[in-house]
N, C-alpha and C. Protein backbone atom coordinates (compact mmCIF):
# COMPACT_ATOMS: atom_id res chain seq x y z
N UNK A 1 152.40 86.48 100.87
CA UNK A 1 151.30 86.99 100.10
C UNK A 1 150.16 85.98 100.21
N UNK A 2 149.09 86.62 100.58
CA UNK A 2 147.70 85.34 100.51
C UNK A 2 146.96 84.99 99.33
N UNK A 3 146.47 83.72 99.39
CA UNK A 3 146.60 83.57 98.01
C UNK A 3 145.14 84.10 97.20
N UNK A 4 144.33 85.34 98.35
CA UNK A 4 143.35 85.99 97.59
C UNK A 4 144.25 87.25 96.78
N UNK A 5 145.54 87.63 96.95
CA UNK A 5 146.19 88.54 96.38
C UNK A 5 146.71 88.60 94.93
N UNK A 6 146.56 87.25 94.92
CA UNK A 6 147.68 86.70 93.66
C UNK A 6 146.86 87.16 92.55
N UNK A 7 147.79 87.27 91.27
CA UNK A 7 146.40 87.27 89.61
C UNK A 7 146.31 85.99 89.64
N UNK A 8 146.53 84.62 89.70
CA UNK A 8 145.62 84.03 89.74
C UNK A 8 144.43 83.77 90.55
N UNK A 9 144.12 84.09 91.93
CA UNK A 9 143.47 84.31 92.39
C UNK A 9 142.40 85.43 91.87
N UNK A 10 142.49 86.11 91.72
CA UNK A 10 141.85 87.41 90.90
C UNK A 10 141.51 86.75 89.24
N UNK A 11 141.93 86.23 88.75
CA UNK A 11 141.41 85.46 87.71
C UNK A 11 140.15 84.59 88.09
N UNK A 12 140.20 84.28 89.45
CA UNK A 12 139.05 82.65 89.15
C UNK A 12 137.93 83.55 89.65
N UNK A 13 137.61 85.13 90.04
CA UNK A 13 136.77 86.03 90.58
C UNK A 13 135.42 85.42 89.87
N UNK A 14 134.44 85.40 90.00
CA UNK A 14 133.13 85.37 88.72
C UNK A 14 132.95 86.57 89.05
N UNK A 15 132.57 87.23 87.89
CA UNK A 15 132.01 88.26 87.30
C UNK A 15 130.47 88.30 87.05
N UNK A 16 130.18 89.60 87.54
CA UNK A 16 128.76 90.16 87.55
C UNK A 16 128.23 90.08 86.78
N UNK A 17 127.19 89.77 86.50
CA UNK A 17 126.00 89.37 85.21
C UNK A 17 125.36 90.89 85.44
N UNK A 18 124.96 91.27 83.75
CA UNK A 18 124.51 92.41 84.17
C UNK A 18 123.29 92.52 84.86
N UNK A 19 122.12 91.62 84.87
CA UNK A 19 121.20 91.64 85.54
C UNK A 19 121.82 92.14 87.43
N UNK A 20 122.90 91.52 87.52
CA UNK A 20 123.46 91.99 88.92
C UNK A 20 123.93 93.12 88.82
N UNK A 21 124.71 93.53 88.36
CA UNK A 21 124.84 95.03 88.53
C UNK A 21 123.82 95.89 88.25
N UNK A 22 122.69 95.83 87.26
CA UNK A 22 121.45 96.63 87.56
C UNK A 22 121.12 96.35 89.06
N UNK A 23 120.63 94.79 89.82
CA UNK A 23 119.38 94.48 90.88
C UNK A 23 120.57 95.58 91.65
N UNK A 24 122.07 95.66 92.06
CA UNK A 24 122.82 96.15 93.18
C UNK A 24 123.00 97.23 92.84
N UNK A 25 122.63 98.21 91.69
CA UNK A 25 122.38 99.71 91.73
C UNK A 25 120.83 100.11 92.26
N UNK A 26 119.77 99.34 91.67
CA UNK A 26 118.63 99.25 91.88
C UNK A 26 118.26 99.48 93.50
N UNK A 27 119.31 98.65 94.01
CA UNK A 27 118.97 98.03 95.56
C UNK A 27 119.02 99.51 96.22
N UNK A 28 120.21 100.60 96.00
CA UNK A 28 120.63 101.42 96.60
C UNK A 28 119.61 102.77 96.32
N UNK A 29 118.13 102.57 95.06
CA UNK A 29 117.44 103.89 95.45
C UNK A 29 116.74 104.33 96.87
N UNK A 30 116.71 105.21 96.94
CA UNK A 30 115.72 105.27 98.13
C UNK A 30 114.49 105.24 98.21
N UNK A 31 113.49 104.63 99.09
CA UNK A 31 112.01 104.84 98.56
C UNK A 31 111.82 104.91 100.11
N UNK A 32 110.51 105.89 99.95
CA UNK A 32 109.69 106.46 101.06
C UNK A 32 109.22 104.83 101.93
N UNK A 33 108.10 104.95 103.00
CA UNK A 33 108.03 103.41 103.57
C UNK A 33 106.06 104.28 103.71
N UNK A 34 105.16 103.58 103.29
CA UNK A 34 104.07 104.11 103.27
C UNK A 34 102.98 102.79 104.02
N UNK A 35 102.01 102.95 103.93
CA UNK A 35 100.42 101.94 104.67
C UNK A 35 99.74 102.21 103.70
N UNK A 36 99.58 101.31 102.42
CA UNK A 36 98.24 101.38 101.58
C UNK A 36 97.13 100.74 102.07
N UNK A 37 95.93 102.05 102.32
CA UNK A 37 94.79 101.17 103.06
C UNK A 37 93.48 100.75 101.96
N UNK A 38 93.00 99.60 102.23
CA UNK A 38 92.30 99.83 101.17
C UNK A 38 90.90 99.17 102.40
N UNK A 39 89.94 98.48 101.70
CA UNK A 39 88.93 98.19 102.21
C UNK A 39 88.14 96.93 101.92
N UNK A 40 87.35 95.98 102.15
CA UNK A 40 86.75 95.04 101.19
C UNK A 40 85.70 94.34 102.08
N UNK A 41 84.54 94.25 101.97
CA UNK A 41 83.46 93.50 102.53
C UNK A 41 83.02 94.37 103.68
N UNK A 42 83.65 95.45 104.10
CA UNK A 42 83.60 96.39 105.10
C UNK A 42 84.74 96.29 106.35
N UNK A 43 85.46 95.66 106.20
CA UNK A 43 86.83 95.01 106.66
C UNK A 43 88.18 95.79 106.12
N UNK A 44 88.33 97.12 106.93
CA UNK A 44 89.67 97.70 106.40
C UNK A 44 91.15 96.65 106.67
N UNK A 45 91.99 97.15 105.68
CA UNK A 45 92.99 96.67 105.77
C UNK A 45 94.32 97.32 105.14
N UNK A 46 95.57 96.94 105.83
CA UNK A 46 96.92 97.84 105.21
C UNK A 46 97.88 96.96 104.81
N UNK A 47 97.92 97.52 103.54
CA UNK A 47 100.25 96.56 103.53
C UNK A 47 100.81 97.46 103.40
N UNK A 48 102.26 97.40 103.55
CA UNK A 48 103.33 97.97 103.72
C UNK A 48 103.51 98.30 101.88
N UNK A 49 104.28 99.73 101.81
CA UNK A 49 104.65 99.84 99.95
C UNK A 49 105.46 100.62 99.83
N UNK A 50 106.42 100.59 99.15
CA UNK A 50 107.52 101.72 98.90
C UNK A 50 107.83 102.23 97.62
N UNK A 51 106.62 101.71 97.14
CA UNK A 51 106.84 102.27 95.38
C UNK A 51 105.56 103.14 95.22
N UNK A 52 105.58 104.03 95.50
CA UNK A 52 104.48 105.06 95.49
C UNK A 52 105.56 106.54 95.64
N UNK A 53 104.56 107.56 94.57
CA UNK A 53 104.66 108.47 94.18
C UNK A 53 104.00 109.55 93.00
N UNK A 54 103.96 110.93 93.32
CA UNK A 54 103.26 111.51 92.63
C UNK A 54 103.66 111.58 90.91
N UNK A 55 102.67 111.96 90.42
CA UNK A 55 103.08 111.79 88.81
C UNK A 55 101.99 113.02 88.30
N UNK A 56 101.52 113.42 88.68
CA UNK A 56 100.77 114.86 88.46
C UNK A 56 100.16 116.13 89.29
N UNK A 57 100.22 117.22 88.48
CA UNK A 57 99.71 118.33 89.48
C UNK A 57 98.45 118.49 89.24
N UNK A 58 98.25 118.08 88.23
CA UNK A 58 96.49 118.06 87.69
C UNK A 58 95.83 117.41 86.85
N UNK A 59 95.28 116.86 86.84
CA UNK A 59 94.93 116.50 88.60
C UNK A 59 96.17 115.78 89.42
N UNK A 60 96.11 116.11 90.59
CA UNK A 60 96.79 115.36 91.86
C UNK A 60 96.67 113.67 91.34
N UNK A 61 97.85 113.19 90.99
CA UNK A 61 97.45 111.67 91.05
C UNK A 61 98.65 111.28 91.51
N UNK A 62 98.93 109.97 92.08
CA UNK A 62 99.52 109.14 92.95
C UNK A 62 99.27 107.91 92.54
N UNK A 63 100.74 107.35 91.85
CA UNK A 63 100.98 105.73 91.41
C UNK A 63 101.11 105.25 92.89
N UNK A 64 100.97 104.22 92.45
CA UNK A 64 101.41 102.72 93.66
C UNK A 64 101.44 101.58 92.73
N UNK A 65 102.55 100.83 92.89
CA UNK A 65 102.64 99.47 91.99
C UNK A 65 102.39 98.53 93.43
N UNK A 66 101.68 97.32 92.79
CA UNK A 66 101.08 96.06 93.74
C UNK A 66 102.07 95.06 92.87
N UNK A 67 101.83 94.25 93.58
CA UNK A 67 102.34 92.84 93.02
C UNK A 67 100.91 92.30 92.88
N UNK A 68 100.60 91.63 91.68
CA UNK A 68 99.55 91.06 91.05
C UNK A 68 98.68 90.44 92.00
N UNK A 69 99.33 89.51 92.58
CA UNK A 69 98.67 88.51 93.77
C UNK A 69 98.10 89.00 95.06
N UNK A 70 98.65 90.60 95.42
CA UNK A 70 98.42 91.40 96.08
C UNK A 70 96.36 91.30 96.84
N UNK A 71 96.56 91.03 97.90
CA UNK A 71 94.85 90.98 98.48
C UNK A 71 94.38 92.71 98.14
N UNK A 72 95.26 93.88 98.69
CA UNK A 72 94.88 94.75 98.34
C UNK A 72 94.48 95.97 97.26
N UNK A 73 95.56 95.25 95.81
CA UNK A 73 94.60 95.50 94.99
C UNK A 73 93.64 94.82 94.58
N UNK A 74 93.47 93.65 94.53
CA UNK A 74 91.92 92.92 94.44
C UNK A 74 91.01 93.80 94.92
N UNK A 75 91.27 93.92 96.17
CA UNK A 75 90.17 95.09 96.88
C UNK A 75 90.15 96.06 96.26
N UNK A 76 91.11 96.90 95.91
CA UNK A 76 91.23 98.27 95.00
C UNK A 76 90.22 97.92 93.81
N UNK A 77 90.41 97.06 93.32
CA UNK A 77 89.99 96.91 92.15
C UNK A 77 88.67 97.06 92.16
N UNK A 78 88.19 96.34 93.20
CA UNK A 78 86.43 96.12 92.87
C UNK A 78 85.84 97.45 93.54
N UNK A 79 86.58 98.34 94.62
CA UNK A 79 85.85 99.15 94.98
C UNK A 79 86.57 100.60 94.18
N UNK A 80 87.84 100.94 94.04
CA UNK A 80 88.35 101.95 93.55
C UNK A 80 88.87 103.04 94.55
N UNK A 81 88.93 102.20 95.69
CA UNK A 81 88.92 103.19 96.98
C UNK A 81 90.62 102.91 97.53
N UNK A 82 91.46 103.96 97.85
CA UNK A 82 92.78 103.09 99.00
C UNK A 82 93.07 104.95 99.58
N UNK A 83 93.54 104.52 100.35
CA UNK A 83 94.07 105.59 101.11
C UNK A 83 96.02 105.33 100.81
N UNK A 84 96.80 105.89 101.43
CA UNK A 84 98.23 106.50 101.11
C UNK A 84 98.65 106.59 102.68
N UNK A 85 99.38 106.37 103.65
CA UNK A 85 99.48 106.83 104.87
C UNK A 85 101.48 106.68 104.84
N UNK A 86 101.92 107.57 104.99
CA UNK A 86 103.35 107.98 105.10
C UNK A 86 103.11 108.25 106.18
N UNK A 87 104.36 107.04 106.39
CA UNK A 87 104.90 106.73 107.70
C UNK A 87 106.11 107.91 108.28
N UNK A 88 106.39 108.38 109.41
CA UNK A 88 107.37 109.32 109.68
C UNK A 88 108.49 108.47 110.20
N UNK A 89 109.59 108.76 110.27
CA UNK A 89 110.62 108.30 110.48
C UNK A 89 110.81 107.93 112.05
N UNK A 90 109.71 107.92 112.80
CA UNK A 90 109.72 107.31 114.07
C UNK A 90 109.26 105.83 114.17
N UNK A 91 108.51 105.19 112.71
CA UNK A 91 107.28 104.87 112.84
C UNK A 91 107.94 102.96 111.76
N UNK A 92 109.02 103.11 112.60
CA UNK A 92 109.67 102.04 112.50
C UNK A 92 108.90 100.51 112.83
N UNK A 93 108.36 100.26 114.39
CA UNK A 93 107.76 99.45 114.67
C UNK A 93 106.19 99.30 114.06
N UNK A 94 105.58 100.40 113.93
CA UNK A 94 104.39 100.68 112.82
C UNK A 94 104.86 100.08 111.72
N UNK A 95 105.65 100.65 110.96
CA UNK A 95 106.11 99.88 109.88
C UNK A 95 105.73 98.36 109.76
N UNK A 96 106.77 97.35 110.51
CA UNK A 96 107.17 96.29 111.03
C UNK A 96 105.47 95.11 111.44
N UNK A 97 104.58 95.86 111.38
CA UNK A 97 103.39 94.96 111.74
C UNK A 97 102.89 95.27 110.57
N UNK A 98 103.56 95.19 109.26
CA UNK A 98 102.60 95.10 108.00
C UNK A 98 103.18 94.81 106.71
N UNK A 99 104.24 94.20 107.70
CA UNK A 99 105.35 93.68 106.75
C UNK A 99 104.86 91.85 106.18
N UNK A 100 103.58 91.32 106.42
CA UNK A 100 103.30 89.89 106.36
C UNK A 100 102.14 90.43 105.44
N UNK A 101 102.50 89.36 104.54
CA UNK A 101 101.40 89.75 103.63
C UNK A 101 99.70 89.28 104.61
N UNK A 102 98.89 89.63 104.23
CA UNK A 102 97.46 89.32 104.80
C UNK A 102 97.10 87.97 105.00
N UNK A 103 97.34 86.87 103.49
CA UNK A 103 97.21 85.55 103.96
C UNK A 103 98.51 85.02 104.13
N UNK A 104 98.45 83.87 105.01
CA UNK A 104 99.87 83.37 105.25
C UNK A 104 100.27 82.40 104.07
N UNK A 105 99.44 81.85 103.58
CA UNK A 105 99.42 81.02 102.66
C UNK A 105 100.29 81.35 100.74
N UNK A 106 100.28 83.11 100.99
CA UNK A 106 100.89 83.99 99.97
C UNK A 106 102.96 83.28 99.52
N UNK A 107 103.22 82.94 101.42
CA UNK A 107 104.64 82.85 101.28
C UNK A 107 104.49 81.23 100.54
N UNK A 108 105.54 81.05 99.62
CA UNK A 108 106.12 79.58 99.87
C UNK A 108 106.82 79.03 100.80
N UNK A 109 106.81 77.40 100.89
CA UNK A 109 107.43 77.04 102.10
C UNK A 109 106.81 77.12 103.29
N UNK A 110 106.04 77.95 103.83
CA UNK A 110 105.51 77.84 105.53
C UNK A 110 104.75 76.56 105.52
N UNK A 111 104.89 76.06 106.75
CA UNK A 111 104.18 75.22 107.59
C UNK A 111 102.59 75.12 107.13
N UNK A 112 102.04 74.22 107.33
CA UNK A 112 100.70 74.45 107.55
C UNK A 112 99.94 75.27 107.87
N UNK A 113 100.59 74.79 109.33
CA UNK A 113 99.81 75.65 110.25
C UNK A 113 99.95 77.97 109.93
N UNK A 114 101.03 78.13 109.55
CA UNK A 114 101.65 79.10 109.47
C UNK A 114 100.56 79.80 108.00
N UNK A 115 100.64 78.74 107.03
CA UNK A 115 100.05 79.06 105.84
C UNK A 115 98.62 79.63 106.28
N UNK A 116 97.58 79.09 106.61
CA UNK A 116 96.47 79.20 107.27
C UNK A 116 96.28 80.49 108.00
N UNK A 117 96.97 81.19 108.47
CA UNK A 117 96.86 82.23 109.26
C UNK A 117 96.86 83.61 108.28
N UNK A 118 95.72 84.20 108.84
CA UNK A 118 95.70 85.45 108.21
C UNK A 118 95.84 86.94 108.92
N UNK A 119 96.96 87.77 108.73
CA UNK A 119 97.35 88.72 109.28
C UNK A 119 96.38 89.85 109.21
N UNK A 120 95.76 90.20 110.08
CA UNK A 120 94.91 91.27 110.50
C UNK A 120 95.62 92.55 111.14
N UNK A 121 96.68 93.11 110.16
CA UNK A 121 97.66 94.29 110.61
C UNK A 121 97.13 95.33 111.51
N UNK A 122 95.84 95.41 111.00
CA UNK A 122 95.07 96.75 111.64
C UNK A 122 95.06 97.25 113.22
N UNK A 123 94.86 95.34 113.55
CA UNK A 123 94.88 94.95 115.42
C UNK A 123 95.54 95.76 116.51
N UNK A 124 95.41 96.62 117.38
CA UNK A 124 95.93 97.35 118.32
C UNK A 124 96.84 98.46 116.95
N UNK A 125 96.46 99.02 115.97
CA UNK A 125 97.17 100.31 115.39
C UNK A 125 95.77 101.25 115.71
N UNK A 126 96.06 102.29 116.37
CA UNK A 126 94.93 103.61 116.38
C UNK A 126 95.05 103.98 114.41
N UNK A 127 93.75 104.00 114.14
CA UNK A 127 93.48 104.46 113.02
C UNK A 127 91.68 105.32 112.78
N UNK A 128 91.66 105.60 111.64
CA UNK A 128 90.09 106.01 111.68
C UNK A 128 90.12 105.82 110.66
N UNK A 129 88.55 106.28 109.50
CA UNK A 129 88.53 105.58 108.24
C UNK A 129 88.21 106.68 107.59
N UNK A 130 88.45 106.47 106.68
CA UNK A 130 87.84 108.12 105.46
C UNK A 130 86.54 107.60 105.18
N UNK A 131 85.86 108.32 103.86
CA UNK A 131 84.87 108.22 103.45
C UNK A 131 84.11 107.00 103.51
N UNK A 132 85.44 106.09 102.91
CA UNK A 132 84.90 104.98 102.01
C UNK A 132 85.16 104.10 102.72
N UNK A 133 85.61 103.95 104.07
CA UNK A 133 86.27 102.81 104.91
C UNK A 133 87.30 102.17 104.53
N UNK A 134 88.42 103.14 104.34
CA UNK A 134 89.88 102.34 104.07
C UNK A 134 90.69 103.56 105.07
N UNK A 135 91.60 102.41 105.90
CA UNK A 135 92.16 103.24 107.41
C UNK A 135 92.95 104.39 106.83
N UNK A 136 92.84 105.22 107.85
CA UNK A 136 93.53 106.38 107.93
C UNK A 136 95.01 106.23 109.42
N UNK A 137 96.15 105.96 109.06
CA UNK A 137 96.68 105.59 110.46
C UNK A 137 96.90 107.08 111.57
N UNK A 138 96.38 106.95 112.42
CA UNK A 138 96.75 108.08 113.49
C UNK A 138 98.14 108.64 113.38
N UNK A 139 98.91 107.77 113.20
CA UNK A 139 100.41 107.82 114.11
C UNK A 139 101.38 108.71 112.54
N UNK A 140 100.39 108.46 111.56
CA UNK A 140 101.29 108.81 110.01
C UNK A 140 101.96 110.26 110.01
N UNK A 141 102.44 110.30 108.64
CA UNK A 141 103.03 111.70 109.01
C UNK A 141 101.96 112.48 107.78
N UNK A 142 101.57 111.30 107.03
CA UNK A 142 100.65 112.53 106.06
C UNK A 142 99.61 111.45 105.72
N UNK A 143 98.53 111.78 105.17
CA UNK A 143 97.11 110.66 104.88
C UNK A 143 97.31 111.64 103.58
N UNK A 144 96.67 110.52 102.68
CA UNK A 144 95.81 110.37 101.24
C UNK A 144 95.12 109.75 101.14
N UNK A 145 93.65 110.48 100.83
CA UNK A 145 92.79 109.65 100.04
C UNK A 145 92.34 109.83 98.47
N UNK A 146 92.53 108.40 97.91
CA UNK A 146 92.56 108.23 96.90
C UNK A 146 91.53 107.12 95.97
N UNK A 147 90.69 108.08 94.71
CA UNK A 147 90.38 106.98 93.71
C UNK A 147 90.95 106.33 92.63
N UNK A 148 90.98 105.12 92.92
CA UNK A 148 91.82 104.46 91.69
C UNK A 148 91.19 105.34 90.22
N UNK A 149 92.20 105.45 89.50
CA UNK A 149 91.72 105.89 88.19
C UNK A 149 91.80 104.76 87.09
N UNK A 150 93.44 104.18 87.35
CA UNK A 150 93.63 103.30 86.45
C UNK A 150 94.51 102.40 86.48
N UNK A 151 94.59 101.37 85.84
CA UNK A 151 94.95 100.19 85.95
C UNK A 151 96.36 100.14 85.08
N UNK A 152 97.54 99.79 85.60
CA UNK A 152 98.21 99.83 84.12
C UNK A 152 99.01 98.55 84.61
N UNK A 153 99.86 97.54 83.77
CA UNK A 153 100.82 96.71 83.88
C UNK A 153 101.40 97.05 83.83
N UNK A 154 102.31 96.93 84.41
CA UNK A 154 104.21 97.54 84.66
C UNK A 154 105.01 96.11 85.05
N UNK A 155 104.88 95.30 84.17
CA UNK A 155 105.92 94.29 84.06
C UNK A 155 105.43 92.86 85.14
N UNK A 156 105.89 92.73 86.33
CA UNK A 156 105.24 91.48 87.15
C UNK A 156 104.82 92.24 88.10
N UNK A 157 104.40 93.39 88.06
CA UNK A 157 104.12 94.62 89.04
C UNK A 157 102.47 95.32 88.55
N UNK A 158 101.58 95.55 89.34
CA UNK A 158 100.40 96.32 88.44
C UNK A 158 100.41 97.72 88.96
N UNK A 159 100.05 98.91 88.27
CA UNK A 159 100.44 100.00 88.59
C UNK A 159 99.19 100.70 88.82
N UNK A 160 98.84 101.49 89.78
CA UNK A 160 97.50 101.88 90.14
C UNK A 160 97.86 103.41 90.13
N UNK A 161 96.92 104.10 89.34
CA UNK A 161 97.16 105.84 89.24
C UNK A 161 95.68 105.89 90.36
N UNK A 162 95.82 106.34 91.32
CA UNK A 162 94.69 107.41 91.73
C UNK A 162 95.03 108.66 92.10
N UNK A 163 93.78 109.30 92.44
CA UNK A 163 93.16 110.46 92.21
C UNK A 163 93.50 111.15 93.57
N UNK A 164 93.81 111.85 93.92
CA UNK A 164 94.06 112.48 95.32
C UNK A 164 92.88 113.45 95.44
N UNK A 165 91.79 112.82 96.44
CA UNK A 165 90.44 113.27 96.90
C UNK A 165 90.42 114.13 97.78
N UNK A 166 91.62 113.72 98.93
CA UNK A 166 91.90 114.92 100.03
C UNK A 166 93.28 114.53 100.46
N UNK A 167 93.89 115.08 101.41
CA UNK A 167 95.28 114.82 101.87
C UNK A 167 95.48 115.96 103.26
N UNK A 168 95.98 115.17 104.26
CA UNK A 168 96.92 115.95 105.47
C UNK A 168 97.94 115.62 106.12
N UNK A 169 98.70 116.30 106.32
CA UNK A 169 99.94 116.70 107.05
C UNK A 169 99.70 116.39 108.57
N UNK A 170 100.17 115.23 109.34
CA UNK A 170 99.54 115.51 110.39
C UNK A 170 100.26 115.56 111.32
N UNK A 171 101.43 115.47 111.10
CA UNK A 171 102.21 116.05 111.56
C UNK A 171 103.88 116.60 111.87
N UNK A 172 104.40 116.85 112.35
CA UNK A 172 105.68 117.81 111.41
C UNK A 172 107.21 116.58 111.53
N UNK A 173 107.47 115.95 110.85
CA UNK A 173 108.83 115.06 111.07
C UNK A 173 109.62 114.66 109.86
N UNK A 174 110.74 114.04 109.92
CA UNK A 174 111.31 113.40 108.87
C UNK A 174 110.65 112.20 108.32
N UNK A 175 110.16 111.84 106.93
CA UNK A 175 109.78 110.98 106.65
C UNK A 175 110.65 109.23 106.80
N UNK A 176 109.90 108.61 107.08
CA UNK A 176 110.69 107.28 107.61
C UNK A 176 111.09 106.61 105.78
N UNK A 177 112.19 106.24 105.82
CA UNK A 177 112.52 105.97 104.44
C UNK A 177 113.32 105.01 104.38
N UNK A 178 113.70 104.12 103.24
CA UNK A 178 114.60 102.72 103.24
C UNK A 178 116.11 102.87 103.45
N UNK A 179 116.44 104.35 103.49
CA UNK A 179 118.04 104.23 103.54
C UNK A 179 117.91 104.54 105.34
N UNK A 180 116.65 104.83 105.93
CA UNK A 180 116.53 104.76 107.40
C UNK A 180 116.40 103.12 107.88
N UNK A 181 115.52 102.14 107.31
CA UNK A 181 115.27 101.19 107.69
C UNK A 181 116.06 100.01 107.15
N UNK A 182 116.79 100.19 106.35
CA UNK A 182 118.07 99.35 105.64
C UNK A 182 116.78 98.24 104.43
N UNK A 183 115.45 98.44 104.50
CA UNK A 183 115.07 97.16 104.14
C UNK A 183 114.89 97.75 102.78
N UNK A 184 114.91 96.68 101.83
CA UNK A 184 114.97 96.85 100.57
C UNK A 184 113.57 96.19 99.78
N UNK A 185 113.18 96.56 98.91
CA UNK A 185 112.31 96.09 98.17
C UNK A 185 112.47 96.33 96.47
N UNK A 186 113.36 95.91 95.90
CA UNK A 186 114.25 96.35 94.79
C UNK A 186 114.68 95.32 94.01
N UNK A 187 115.52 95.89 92.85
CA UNK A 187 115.96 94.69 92.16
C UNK A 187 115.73 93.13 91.71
């Protein structure tokens, strides 16, 4: 018998804190994989978001939670402008170039040199711009454009309601989603 079999072995187990068993149920929802575009100085720009979703039929509005420190709601903020771009389930490597936050300096720990660098996601992605100059990605499976309405706190998270101004379908696929891409943003 090995001695992970034994009850004493099974006695010295540590046990789950409930904060862990919430973050490892948490981990397992599914969330869509989207491009929030927003805009600032006339300089479009996208991050990656998976906490977005509708919350009304009327008007059409559409949450997105930021993380506070977030470059792109700053931008949201002062202009009221972001676009929505759902990614289709091909759109894996799309994904993957907007996964760094904008300044490098955001992560802890990097290098100097690494900190200093600022990610310009937009670079070689075909896109066009709506009204207000926040990208529209070519390759998406659906565009939204959206005015911020409102501002709310949602814990270490800020929660942005806008307004759905226009929206298209552009074209016909499975949406690309986290139980497709294994990556988590949860708990």
């Amino acid at each position: 018998m090995s001695d992970a079999s034994t009850p004493q072995a099974a006695g010295r187990r540590r046990e789950k804190s409930p904060d862990e068993l919430i973050q490892e149920a948490m981990h397992e929802l599914p969330y869509g994989i989207y491009i929030v575009g927003s805009v600032r100085d006339g300089e479009p720009n996208g991050m990656i978001a998976d906490w977005v979703m509708q919350v009304s039929f009327r008007p059409r509005l559409i949450a997105v939670a930021f993380e506070r420190s977030s470059y792109s709601l700053a931008s949201i903020r002062s202009n009221h402008a972001f676009t929505v771009n759902l990614l289709a389930e091909d759109g894996m490597a799309l994904a993957a170039r907007f996964l760094q936050p904008r300044e490098g300096a955001k992560i802890r720990g990097r290098s100097e040199r690494a900190r200093a660098l600022v990610h310009r996601k937009l670079e070689g992605v075909e896109y066009g711009l709506d009204g207000r100059g926040c990208p529209l990605l070519a390759d998406a499976l659906a565009v939204f454009e959206c005015e911020a309405e409102q501002f709310l706190d949602a814990g270490d998270h800020e929660l942005v309601l806008g307004r759905v101004l226009d929206a298209r379908l552009l074209r016909s696929a499975d949406p690309l989603t986290s139980v497709y891409t294994g990556w988590s943003y949860s708990g």
